[in-house]
PDB file of N, CA and C in Angstrom:
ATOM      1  N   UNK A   1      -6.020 -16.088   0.993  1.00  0.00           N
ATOM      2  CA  UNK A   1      -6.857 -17.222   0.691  1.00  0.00           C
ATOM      3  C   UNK A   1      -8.053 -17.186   1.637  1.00  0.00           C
ATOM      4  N   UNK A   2      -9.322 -17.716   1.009  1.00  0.00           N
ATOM      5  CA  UNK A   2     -10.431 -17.351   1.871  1.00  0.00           C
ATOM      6  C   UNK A   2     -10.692 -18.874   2.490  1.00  0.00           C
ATOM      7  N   UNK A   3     -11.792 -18.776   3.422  1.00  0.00           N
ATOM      8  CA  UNK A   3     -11.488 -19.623   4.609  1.00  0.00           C
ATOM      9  C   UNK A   3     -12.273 -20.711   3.675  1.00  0.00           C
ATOM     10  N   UNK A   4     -13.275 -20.666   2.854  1.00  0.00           N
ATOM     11  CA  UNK A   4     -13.716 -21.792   1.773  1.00  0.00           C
ATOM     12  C   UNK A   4     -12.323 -22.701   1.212  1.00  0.00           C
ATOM     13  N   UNK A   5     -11.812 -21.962   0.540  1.00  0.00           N
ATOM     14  CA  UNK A   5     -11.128 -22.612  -0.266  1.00  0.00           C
ATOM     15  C   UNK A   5      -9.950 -22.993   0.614  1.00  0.00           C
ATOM     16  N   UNK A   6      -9.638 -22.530   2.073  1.00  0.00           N
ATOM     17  CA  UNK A   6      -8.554 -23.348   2.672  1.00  0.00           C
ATOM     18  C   UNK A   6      -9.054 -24.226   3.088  1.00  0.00           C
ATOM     19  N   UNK A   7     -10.381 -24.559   3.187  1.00  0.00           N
ATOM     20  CA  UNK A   7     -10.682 -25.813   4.012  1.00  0.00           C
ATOM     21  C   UNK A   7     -11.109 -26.555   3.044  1.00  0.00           C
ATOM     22  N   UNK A   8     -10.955 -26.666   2.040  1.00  0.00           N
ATOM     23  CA  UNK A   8     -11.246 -27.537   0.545  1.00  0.00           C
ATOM     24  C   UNK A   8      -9.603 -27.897   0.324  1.00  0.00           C
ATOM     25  N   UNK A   9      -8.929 -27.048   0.371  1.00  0.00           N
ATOM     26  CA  UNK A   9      -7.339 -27.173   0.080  1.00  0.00           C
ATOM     27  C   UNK A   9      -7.189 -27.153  -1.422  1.00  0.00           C
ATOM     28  N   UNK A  10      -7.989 -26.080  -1.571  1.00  0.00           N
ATOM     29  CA  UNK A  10      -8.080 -25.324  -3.553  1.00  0.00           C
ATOM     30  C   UNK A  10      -7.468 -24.492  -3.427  1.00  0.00           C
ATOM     31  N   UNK A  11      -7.181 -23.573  -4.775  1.00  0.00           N
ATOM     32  CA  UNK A  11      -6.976 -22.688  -4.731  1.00  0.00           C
ATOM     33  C   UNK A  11      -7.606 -21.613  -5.017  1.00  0.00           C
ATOM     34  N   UNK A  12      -8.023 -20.430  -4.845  1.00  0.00           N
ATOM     35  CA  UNK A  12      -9.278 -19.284  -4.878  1.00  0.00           C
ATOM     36  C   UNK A  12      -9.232 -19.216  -6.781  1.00  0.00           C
ATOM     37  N   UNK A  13     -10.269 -18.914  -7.567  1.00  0.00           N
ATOM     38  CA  UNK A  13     -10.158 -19.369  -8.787  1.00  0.00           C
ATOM     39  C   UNK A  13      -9.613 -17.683  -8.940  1.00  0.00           C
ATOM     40  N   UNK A  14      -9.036 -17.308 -10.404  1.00  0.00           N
ATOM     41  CA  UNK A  14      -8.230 -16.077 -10.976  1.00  0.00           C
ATOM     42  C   UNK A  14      -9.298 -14.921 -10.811  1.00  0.00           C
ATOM     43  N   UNK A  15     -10.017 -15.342 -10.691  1.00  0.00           N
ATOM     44  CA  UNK A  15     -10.993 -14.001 -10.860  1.00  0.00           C
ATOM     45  C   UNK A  15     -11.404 -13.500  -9.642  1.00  0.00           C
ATOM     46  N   UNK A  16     -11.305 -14.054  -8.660  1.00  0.00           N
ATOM     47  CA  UNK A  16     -11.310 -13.333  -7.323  1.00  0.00           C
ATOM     48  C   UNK A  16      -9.637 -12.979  -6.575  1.00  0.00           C
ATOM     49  N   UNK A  17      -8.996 -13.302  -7.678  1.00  0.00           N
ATOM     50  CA  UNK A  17      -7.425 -12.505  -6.995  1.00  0.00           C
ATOM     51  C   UNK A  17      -7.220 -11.283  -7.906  1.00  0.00           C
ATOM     52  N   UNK A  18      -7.187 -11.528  -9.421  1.00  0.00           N
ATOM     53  CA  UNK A  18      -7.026 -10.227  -9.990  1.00  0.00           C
ATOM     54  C   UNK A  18      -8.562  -9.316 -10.306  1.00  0.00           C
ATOM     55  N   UNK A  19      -8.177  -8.580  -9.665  1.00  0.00           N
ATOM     56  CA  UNK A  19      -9.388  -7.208  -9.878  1.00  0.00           C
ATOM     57  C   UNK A  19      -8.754  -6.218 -10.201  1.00  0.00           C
ATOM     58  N   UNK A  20      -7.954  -5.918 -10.246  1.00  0.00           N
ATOM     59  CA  UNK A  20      -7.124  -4.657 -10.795  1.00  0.00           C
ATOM     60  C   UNK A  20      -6.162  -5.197 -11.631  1.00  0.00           C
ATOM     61  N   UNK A  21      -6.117  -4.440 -12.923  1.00  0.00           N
ATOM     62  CA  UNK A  21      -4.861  -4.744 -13.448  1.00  0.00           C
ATOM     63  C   UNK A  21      -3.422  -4.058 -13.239  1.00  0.00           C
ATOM     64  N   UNK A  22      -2.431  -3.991 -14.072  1.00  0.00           N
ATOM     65  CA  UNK A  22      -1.251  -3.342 -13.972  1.00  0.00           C
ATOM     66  C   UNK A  22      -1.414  -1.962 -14.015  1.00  0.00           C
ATOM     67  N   UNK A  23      -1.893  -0.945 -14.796  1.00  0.00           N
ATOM     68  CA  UNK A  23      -1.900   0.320 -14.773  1.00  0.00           C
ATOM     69  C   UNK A  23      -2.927   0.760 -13.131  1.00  0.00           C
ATOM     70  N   UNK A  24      -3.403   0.058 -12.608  1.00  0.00           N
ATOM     71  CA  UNK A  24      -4.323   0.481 -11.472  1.00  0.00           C
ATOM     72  C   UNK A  24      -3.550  -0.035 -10.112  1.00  0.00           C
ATOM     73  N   UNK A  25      -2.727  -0.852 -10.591  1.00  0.00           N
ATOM     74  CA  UNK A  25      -1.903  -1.178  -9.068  1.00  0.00           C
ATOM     75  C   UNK A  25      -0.573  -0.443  -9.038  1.00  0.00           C
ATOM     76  N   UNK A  26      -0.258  -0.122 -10.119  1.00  0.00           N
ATOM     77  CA  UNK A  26       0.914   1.009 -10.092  1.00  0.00           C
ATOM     78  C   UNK A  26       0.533   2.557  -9.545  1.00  0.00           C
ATOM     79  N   UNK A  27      -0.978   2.695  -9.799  1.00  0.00           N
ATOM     80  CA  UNK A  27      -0.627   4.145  -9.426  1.00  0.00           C
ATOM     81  C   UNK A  27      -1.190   4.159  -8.228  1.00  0.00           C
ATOM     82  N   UNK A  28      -1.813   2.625  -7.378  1.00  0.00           N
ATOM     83  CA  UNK A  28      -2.269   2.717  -6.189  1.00  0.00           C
ATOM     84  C   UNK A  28      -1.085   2.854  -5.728  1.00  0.00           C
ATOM     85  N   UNK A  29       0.095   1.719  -6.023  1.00  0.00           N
ATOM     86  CA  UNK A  29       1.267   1.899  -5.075  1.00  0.00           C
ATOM     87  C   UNK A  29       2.221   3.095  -5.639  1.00  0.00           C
ATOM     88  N   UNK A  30       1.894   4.227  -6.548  1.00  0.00           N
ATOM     89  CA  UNK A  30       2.383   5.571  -6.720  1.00  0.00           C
ATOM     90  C   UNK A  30       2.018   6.704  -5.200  1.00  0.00           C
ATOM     91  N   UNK A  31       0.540   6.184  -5.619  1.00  0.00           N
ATOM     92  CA  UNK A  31       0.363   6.793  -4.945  1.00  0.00           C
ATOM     93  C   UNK A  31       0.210   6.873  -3.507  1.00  0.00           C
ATOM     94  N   UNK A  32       0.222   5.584  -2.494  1.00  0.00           N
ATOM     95  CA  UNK A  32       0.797   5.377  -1.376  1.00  0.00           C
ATOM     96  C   UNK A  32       2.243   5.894  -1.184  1.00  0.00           C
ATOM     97  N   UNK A  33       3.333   6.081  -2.006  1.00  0.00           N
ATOM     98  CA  UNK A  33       4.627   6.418  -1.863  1.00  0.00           C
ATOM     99  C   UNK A  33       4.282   7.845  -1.431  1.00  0.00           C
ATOM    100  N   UNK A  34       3.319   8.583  -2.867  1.00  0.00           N
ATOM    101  CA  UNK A  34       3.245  10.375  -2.833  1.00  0.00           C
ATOM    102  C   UNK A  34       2.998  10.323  -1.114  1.00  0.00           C
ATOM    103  N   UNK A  35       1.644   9.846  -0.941  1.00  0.00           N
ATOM    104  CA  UNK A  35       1.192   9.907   0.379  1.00  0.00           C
ATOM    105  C   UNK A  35       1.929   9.859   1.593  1.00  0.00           C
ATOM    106  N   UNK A  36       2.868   9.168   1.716  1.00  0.00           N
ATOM    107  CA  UNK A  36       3.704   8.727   2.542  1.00  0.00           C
ATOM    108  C   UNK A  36       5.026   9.902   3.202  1.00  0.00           C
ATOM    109  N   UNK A  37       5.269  10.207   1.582  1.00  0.00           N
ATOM    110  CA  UNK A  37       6.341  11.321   1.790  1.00  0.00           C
ATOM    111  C   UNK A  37       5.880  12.619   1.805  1.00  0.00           C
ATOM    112  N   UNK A  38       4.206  12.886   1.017  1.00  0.00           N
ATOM    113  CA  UNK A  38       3.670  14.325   1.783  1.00  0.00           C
ATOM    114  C   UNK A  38       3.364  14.437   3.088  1.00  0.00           C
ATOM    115  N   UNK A  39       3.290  13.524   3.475  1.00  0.00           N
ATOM    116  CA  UNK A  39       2.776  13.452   5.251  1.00  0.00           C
ATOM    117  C   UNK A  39       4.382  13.469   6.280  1.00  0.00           C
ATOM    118  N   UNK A  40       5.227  13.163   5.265  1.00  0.00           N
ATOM    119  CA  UNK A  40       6.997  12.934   6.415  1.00  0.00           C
ATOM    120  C   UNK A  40       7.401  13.996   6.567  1.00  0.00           C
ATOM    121  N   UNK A  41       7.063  14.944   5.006  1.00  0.00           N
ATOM    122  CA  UNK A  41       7.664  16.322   5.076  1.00  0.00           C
ATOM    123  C   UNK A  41       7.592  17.202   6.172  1.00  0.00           C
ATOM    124  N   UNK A  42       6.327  17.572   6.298  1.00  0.00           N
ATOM    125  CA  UNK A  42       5.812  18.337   7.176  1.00  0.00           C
ATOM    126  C   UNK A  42       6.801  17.970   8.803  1.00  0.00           C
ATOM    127  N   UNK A  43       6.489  16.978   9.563  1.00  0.00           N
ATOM    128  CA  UNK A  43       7.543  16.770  10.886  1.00  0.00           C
ATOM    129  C   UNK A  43       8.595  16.833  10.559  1.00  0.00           C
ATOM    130  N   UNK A  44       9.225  16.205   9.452  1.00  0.00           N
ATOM    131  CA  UNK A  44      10.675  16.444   9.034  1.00  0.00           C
ATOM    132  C   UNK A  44      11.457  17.881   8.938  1.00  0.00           C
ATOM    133  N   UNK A  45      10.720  18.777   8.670  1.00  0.00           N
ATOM    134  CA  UNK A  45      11.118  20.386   7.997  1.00  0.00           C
ATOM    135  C   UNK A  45      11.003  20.979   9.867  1.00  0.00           C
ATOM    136  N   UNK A  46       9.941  20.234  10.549  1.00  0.00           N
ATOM    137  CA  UNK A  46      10.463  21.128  11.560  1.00  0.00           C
ATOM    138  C   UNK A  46      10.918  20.345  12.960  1.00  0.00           C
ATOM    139  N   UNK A  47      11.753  19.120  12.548  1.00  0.00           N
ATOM    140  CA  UNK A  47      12.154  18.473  13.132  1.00  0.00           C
ATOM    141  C   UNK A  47      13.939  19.439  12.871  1.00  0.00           C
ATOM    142  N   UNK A  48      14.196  19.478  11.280  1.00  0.00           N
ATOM    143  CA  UNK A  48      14.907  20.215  10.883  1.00  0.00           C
ATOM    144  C   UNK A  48      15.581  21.221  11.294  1.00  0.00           C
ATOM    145  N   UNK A  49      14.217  22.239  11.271  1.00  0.00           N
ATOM    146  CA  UNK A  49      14.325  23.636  12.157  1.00  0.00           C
ATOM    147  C   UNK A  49      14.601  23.800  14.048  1.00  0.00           C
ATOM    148  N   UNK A  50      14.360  22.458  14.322  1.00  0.00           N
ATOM    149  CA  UNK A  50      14.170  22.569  16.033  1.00  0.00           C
ATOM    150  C   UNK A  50      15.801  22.634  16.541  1.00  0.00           C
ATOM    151  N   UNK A  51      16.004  23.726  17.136  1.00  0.00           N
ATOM    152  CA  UNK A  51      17.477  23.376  18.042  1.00  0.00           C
ATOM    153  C   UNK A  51      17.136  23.051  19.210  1.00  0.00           C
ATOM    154  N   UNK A  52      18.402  21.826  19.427  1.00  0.00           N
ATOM    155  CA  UNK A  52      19.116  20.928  20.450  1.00  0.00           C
ATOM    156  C   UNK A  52      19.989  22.075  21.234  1.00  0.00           C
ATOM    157  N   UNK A  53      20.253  21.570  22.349  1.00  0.00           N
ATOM    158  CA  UNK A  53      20.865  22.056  23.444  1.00  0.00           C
ATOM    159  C   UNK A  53      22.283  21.451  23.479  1.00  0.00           C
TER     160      UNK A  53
END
């Protein structure tokens, strides 16, 4: 909520909350997941490979 409309005690009107619809917020949050787990792999595989004593 923006600082206008909290100090009015409105609510922000629909068109400044939805800007993306359903097919565009799914593959943002697709694609934060891909992102997430191409970046784990990498330390993981040689977290994997490292021997302990």
């Amino acid at each position: 909520m923006d600082c206008e409309a909290f100090a009015q005690a409105t609510a922000p009107a629909g068109s400044e909350i939805a800007v993306h619809g359903t097919p565009e917020l799914l593959a943002l949050g697709l694609g934060g997941v891909l992102i997430a787990v191409l970046g784990a792999l990498p330390p993981a595989g040689w977290a994997g490979r490292t021997r302990t004593e």
